[in-house]
C-alpha atoms as a PDB file:
ATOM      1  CA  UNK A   1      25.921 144.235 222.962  1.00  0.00           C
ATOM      2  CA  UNK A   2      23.412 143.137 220.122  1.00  0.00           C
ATOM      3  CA  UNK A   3      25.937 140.620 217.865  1.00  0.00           C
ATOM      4  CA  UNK A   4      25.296 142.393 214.310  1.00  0.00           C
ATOM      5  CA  UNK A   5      24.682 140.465 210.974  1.00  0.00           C
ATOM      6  CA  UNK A   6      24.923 142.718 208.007  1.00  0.00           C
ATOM      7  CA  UNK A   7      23.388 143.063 205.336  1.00  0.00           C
ATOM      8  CA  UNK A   8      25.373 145.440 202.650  1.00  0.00           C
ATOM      9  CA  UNK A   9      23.998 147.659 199.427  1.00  0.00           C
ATOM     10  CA  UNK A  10      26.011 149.451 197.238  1.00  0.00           C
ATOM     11  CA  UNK A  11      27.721 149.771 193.464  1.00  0.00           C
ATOM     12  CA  UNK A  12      30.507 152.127 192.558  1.00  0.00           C
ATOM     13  CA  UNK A  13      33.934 152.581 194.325  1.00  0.00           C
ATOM     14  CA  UNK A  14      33.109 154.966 197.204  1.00  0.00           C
ATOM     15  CA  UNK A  15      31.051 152.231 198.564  1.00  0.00           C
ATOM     16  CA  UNK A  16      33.864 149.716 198.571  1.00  0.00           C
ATOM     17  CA  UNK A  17      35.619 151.948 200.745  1.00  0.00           C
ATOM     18  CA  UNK A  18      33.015 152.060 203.391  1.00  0.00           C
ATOM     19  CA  UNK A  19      32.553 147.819 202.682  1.00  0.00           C
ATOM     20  CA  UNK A  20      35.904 147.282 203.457  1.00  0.00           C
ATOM     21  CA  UNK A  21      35.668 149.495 206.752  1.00  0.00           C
ATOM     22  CA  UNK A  22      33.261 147.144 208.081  1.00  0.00           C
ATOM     23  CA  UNK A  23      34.945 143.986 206.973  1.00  0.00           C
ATOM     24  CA  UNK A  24      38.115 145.113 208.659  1.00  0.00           C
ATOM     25  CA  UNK A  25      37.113 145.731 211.789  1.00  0.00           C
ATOM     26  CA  UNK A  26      35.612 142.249 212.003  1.00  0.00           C
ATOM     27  CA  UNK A  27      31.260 142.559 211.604  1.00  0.00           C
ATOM     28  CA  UNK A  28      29.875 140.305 210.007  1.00  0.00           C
ATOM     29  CA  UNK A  29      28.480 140.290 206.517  1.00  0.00           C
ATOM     30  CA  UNK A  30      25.748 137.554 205.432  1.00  0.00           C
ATOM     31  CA  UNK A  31      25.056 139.364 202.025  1.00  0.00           C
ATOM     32  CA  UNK A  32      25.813 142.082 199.585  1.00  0.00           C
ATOM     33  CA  UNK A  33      23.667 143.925 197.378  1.00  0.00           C
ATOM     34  CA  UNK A  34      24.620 145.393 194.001  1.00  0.00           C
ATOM     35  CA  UNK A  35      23.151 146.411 190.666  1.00  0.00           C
ATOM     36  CA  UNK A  36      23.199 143.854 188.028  1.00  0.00           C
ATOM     37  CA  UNK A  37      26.187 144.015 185.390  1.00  0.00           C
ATOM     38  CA  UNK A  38      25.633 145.844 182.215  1.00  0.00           C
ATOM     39  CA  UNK A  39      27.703 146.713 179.048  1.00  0.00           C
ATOM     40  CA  UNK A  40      30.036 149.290 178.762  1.00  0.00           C
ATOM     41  CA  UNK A  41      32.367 151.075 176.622  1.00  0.00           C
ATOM     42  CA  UNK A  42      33.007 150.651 172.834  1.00  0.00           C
ATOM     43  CA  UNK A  43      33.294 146.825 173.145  1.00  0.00           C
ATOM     44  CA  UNK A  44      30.205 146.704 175.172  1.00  0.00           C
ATOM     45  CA  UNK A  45      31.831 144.549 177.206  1.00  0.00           C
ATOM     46  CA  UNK A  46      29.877 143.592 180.471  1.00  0.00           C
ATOM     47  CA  UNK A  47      31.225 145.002 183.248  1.00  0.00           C
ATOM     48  CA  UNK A  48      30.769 144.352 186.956  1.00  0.00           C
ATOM     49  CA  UNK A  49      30.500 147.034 189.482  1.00  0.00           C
ATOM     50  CA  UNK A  50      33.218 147.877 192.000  1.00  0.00           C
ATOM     51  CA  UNK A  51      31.162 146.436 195.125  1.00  0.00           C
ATOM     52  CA  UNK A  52      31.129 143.046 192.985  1.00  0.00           C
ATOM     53  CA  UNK A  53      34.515 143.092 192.125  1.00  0.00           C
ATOM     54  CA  UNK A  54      35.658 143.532 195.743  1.00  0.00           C
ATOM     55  CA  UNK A  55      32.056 140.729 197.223  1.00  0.00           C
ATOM     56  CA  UNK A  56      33.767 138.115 194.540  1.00  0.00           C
ATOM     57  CA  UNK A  57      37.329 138.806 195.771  1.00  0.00           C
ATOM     58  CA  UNK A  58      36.650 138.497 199.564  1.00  0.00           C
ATOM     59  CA  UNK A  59      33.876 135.771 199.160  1.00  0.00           C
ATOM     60  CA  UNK A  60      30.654 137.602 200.482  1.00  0.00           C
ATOM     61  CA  UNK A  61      27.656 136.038 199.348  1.00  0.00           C
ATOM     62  CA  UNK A  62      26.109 138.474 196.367  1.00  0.00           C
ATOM     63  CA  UNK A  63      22.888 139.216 194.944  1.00  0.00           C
ATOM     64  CA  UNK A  64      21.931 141.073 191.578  1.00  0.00           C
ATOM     65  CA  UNK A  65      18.371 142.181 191.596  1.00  0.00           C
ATOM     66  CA  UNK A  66      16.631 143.863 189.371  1.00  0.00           C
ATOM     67  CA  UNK A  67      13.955 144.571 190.531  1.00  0.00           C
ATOM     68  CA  UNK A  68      13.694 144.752 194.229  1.00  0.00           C
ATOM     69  CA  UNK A  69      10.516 144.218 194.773  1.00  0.00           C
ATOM     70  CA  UNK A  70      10.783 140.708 193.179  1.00  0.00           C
ATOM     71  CA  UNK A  71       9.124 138.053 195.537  1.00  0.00           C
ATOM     72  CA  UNK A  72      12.183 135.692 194.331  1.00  0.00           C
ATOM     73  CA  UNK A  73      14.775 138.393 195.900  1.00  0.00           C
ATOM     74  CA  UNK A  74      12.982 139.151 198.732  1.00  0.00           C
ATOM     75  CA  UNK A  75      13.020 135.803 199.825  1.00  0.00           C
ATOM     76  CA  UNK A  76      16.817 135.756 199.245  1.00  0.00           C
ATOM     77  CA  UNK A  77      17.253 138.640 201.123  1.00  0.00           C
ATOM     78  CA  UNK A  78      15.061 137.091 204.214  1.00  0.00           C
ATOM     79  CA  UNK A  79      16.723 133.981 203.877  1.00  0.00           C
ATOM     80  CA  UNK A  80      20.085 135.813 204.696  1.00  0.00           C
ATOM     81  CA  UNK A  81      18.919 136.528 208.407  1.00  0.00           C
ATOM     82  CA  UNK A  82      20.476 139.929 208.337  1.00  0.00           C
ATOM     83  CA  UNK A  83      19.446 142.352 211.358  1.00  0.00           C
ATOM     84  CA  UNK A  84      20.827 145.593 209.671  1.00  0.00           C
ATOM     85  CA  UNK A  85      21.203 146.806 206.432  1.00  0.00           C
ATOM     86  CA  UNK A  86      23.514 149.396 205.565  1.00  0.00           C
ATOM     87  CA  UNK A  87      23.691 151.103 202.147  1.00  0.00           C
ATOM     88  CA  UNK A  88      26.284 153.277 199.978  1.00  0.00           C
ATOM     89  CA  UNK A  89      25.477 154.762 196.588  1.00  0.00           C
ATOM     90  CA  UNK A  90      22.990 152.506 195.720  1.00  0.00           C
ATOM     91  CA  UNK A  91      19.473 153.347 194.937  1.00  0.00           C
ATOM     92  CA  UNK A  92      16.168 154.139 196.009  1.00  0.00           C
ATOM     93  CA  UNK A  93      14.822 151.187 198.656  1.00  0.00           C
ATOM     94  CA  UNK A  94      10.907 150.039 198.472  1.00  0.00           C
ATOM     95  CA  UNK A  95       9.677 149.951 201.960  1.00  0.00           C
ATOM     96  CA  UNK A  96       9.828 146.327 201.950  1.00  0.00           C
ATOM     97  CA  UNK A  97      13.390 145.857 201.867  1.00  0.00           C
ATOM     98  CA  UNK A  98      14.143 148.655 204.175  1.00  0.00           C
ATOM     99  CA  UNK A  99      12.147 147.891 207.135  1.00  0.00           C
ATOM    100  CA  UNK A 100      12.740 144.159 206.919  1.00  0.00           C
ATOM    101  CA  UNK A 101      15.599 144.243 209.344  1.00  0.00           C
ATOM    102  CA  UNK A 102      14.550 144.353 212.786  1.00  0.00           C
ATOM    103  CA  UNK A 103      17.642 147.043 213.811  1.00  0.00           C
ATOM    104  CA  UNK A 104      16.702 149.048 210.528  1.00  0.00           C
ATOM    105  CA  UNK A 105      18.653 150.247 207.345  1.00  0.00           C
ATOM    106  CA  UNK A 106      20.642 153.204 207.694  1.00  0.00           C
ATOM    107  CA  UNK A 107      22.116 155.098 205.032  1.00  0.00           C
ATOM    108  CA  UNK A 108      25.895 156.700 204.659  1.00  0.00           C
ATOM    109  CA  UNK A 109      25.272 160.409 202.265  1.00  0.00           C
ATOM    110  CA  UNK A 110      28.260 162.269 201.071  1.00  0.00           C
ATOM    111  CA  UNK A 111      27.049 165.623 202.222  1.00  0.00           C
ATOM    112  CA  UNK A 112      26.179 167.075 205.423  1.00  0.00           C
ATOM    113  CA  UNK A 113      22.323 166.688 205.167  1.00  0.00           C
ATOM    114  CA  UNK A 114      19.367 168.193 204.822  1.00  0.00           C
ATOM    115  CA  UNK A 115      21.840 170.134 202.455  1.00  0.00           C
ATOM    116  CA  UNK A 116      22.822 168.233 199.103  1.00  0.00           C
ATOM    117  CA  UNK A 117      20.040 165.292 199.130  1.00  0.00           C
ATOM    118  CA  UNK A 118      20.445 163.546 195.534  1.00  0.00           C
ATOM    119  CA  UNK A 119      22.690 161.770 192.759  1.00  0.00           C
ATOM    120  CA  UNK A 120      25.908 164.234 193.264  1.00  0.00           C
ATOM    121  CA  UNK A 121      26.337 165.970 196.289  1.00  0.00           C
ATOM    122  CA  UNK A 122      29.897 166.253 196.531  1.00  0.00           C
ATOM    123  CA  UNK A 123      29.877 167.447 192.859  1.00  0.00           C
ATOM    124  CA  UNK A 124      27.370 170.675 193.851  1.00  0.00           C
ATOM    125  CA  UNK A 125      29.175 171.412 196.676  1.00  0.00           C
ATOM    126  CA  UNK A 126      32.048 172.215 194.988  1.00  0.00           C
ATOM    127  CA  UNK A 127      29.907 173.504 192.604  1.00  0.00           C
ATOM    128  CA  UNK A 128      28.133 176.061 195.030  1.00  0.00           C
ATOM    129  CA  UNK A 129      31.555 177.225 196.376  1.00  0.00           C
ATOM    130  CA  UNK A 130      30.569 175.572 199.950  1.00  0.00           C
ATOM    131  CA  UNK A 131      33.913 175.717 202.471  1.00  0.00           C
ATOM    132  CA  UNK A 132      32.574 172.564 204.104  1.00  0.00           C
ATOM    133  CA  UNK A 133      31.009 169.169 203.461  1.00  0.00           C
ATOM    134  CA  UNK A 134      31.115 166.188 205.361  1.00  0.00           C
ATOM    135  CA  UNK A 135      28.917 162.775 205.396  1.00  0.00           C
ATOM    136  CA  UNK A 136      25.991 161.669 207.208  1.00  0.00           C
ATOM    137  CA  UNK A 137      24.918 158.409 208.526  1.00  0.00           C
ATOM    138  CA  UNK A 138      20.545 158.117 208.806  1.00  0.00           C
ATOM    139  CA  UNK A 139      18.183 155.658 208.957  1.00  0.00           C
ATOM    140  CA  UNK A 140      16.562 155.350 205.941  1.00  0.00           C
ATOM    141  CA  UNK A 141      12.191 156.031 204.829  1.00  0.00           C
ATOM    142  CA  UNK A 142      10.510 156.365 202.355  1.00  0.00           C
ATOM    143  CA  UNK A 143      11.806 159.442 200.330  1.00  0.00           C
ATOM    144  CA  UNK A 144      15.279 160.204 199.489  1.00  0.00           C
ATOM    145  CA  UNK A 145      17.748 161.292 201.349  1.00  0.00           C
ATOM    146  CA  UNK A 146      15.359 162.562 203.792  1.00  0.00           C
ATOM    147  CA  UNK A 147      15.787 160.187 207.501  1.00  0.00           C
ATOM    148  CA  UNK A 148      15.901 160.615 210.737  1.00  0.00           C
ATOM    149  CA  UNK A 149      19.879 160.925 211.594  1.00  0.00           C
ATOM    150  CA  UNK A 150      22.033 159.535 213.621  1.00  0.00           C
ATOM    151  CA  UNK A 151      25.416 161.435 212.904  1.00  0.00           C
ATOM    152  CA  UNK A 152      27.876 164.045 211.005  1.00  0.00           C
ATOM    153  CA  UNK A 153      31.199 164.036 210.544  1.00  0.00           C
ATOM    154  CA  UNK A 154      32.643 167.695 209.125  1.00  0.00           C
ATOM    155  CA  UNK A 155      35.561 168.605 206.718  1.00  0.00           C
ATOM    156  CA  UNK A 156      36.637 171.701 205.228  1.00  0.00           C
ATOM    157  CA  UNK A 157      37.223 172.115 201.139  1.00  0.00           C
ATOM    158  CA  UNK A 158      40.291 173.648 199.876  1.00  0.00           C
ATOM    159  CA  UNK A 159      39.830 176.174 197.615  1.00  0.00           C
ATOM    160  CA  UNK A 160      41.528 174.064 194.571  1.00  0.00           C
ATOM    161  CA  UNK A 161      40.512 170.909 195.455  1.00  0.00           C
ATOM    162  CA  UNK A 162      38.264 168.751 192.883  1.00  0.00           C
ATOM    163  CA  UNK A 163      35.779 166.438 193.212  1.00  0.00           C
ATOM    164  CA  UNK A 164      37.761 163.512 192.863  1.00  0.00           C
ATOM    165  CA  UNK A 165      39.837 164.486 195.390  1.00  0.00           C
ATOM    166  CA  UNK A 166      37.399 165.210 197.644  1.00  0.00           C
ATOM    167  CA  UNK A 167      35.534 161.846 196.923  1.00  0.00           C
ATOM    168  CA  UNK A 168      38.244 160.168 198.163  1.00  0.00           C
ATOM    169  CA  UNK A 169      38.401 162.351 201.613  1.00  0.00           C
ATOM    170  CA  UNK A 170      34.846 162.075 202.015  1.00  0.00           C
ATOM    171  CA  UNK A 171      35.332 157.776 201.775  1.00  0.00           C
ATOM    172  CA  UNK A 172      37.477 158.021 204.356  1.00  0.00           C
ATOM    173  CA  UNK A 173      35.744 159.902 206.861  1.00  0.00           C
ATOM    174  CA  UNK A 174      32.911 158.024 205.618  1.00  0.00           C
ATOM    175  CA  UNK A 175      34.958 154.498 207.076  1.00  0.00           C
ATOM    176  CA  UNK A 176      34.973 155.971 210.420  1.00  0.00           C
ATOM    177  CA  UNK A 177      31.251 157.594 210.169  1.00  0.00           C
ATOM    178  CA  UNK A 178      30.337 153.705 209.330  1.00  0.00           C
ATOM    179  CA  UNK A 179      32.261 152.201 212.060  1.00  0.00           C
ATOM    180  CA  UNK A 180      30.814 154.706 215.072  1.00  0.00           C
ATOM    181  CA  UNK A 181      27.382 153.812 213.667  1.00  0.00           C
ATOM    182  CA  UNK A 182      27.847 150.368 213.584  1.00  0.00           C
ATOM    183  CA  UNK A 183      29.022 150.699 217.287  1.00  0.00           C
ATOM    184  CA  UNK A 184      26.110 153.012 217.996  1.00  0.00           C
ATOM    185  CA  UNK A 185      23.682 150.361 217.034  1.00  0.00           C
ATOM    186  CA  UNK A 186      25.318 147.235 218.649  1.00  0.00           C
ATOM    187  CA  UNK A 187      24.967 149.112 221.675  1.00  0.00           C
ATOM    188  CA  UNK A 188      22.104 150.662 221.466  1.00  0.00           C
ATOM    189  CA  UNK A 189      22.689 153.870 222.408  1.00  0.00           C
ATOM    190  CA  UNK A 190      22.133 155.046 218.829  1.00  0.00           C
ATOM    191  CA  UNK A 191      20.140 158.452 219.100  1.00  0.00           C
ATOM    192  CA  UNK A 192      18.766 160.220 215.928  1.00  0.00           C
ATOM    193  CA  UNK A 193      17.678 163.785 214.994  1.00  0.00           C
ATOM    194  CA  UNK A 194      15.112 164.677 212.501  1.00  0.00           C
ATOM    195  CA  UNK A 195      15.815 166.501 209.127  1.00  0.00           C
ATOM    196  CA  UNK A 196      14.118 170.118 209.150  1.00  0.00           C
ATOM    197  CA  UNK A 197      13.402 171.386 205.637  1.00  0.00           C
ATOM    198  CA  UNK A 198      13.458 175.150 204.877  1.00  0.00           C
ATOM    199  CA  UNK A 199      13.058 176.777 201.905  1.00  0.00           C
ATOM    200  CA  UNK A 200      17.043 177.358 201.060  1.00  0.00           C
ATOM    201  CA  UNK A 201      17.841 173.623 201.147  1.00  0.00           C
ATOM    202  CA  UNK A 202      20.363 172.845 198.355  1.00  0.00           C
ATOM    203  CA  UNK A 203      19.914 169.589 196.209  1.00  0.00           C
ATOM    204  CA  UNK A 204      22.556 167.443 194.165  1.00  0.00           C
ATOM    205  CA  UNK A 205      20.822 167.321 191.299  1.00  0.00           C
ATOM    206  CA  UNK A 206      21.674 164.281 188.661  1.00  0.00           C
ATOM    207  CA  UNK A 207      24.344 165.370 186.391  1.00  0.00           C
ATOM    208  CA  UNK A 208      23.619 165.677 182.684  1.00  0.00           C
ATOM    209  CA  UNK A 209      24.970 167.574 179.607  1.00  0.00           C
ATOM    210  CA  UNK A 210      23.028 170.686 180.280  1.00  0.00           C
ATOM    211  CA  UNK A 211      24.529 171.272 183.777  1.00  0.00           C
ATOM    212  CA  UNK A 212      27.901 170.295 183.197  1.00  0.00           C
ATOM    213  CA  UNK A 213      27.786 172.841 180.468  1.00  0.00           C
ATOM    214  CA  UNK A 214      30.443 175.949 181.091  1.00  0.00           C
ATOM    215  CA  UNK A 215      28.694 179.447 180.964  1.00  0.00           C
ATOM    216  CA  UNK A 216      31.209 181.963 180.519  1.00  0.00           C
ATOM    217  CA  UNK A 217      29.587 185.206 181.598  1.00  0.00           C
ATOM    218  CA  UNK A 218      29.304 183.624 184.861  1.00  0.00           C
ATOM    219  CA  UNK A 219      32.221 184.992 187.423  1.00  0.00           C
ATOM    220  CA  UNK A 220      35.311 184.195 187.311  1.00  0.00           C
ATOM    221  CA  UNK A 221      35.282 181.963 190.695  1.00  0.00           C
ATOM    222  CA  UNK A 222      31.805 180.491 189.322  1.00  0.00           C
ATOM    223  CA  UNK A 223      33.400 179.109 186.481  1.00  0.00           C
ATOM    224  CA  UNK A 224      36.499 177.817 188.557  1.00  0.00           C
ATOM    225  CA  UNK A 225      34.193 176.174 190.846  1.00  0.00           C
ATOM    226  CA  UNK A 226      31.767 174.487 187.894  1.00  0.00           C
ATOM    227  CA  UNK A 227      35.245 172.956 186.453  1.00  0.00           C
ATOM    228  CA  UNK A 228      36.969 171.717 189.888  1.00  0.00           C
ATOM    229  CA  UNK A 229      33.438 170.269 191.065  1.00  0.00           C
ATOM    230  CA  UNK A 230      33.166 167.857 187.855  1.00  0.00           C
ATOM    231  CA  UNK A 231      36.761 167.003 187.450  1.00  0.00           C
ATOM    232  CA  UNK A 232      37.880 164.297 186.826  1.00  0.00           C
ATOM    233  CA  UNK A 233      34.003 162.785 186.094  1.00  0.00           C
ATOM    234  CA  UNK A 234      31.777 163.572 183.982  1.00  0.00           C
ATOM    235  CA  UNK A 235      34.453 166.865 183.582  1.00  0.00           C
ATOM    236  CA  UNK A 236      33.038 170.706 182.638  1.00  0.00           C
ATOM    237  CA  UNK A 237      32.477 171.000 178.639  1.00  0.00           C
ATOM    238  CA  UNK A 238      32.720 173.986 176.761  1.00  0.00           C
ATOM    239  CA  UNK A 239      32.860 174.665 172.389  1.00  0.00           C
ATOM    240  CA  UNK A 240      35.950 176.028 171.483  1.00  0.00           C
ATOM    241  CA  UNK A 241      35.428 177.725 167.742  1.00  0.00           C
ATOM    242  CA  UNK A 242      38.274 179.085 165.996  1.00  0.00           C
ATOM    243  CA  UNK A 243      37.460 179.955 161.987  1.00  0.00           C
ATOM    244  CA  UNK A 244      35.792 177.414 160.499  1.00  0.00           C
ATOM    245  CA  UNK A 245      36.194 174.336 162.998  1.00  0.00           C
ATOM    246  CA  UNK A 246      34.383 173.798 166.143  1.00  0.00           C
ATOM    247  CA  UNK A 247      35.364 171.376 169.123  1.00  0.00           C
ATOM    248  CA  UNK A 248      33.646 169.795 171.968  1.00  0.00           C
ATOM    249  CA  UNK A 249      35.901 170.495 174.728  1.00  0.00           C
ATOM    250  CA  UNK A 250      36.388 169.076 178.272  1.00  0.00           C
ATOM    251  CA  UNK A 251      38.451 170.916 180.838  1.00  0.00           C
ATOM    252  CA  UNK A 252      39.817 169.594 183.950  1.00  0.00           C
ATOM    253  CA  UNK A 253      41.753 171.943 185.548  1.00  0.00           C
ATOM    254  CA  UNK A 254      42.101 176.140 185.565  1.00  0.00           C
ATOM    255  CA  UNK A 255      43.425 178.585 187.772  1.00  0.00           C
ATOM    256  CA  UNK A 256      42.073 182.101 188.608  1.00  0.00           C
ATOM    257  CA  UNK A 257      43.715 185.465 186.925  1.00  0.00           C
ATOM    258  CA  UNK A 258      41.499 188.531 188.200  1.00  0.00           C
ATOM    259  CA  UNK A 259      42.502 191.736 186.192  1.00  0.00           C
ATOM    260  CA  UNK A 260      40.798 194.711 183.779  1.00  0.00           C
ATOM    261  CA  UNK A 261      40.637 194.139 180.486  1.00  0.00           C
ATOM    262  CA  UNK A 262      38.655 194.935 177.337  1.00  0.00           C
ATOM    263  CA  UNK A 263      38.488 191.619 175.654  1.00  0.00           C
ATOM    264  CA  UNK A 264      35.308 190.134 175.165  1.00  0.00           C
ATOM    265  CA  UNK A 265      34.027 187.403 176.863  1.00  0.00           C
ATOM    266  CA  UNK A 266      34.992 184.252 175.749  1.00  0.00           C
ATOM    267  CA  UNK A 267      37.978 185.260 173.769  1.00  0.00           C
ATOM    268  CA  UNK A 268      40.726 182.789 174.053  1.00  0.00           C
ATOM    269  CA  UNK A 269      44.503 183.851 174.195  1.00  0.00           C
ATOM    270  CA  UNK A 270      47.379 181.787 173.836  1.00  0.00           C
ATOM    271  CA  UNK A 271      51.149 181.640 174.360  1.00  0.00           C
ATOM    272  CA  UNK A 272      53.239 178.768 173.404  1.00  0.00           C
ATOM    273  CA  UNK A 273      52.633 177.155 176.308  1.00  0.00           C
ATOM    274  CA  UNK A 274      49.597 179.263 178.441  1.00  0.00           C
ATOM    275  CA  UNK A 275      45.751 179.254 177.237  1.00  0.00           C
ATOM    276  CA  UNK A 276      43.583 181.748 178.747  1.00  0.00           C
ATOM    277  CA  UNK A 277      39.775 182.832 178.709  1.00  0.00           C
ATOM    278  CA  UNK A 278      38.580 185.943 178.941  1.00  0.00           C
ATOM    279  CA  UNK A 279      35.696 186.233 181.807  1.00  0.00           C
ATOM    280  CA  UNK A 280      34.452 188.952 184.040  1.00  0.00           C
ATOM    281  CA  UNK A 281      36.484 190.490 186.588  1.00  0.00           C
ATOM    282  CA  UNK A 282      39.925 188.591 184.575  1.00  0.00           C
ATOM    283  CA  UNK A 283      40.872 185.433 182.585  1.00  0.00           C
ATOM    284  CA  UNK A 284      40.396 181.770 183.651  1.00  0.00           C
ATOM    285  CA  UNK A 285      43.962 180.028 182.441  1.00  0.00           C
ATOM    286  CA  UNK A 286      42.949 176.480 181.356  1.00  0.00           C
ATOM    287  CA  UNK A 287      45.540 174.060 182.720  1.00  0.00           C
ATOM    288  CA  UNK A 288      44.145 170.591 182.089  1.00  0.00           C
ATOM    289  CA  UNK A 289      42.157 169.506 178.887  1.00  0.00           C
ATOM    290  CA  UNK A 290      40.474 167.093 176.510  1.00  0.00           C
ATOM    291  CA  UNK A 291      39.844 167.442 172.571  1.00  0.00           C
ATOM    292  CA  UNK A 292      37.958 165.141 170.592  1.00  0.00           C
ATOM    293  CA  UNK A 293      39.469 161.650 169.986  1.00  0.00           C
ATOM    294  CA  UNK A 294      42.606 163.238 171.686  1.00  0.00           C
ATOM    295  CA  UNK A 295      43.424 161.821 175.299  1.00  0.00           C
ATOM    296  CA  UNK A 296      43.421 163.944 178.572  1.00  0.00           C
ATOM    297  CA  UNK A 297      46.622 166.330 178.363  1.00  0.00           C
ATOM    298  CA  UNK A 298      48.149 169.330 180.119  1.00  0.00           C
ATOM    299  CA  UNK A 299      47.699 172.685 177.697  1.00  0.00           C
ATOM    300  CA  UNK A 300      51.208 173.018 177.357  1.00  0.00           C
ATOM    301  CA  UNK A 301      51.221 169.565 175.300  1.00  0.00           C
ATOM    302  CA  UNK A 302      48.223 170.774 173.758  1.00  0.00           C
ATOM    303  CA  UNK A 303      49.727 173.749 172.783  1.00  0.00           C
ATOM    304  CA  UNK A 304      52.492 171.716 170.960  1.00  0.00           C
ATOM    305  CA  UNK A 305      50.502 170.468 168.331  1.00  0.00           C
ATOM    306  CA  UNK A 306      47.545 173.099 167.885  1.00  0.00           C
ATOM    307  CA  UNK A 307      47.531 176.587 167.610  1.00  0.00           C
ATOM    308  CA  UNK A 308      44.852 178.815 167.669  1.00  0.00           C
ATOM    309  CA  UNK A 309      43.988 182.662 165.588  1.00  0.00           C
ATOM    310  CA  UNK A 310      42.947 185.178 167.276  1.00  0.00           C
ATOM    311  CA  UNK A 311      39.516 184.502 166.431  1.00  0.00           C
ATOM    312  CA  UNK A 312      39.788 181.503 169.129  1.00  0.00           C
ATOM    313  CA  UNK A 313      36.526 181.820 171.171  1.00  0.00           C
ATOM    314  CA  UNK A 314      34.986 179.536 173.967  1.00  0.00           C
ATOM    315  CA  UNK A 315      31.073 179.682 173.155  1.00  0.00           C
END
């Protein structure tokens, strides 16, 4: 059995879960990687990542490049000893970093690759209407996403679940994908398969405005899928114009109605406590939603302080 010194990279809160895998069952860590702290919010207060909240709490030794190619870090990094880096939502790796290890640097991808390479894959699966996901542990080269692998581990996506939810599922079967590489490796007996690309490969795009966008004359189970995938972050958008006032609109949460009718798309009808948007093929009811300077509420408490004409439209 090859004694294993670690070497960890990663920044936002799935990767603690998949950190705290490997502390638990008792490797050892000479150094974590994450990305240096930066301002955020109103107060531009500077805020450290998840991974360094958790390295500082538990007393792993910590480093903050930014670049990584900086002959300061890199010397660091050496100086650590590790013999295997392994890396969670971090970023792109220049060649010297990743092949400075002598057991490699594998990689742990929230998607069940060569499917979903990129920034959000379990966003765009939900997105896509997939029925399964799962993670994947490779060793990592020189493009993204795109090494030999070493293993899969499946799960199945409810038809209402979001992407927070699933994030969450996907962390834990990501602790255990960790762990049986990590055992794989220390005794050697790790074998990999190469990625095959073909031409109907889907990508996790970055997420930005455009995309999180709502188009309404998409289907009905289109537009279900486009809000559940980006709830609860960055969260679906849509303009909801009713006269003369216009709002930039989030939406969290809707449920599928599939009827006839003759209203146009777009066309928003209320009760007192029920909002609903015409589509094709029925209405999407919206059951989770954020206005302007307002905080994240359910419709009904929306409803209890707004009303809307029947001129109400979702553009």
């Amino acid at each position: 059995m090859k004694k294993l010194r670690i070497v960890f990279m990663g920044t936002p809160e799935f990767a603690v879960g998949i950190l705290d895998a490997i502390i638990q069952n008792n490797y050892t860590v000479v150094g974590v990687i994450t990305a240096a702290d930066k301002p955020a919010g109103r107060g531009q207060k500077i805020k450290y990542s998840a991974v360094k909240e958790y390295a500082l709490a538990n007393n792993l030794p910590l480093l903050q490049p930014t670049n990584l190619k900086d002959e300061g870090f890199l010397e660091e990094l050496k100086a650590l000893q590790a013999n295997l880096q392994v890396v969670v939502a971090f970023r792109m790796l220049p060649k010297v970093v990743w092949e400075m290890p002598e057991l490699g640097t594998f990689n742990l991808h929230a998607s069940l690759l060569p499917n979903y390479r990129g920034a959000a894959p379990i966003n765009w699966a939900i997105i896509n209407g997939e029925k399964k996901t799962g993670v994947t542990t490779f060793f990592i080269d020189d493009k993204i996403d795109t090494g030999a692998m070493i293993l899969h581990r499946e799960t199945a996506i409810d038809s209402d679940e979001n992407a927070g939810q699933l994030h969450d599922r996907l962390m834990d079967l990501g602790r255990s994908a960790v762990i049986d590489t990590l055992q794989l490796i220390e005794q050697s007996t790790v074998s990999t398969t190469l990625q095959t690309d073909s031409a109907d490969i889907k990508t996790a795009y970055k997420l930005n405005k455009d995309n999180c966008k709502i188009d309404w004359t998409k289907s009905i189970q289109s537009i279900h899928d486009h809000i559940r995938g980006l709830s609860p972050y960055p969260a679906a958008w849509t303009n909801i114009s009713d006269k003369t006032e216009t709002w930039n609109v989030k939406i969290y949460a809707s449920k599928i109605h599939q009827e006839d009718h003759q209203c146009e798309i777009g066309t928003i009808i209320c009760t007192k406590k029920e909002m609903k948007i015409a589509v094709h093929n029925g209405y999407l009811e919206i059951l989770s939603l954020q206005f302007p300077g307002k905080k994240r509420m359910t419709t009904a408490e929306l409803l209890n302080g707004i009303s809307f004409s029947e001129e109400a439209k979702a553009l």
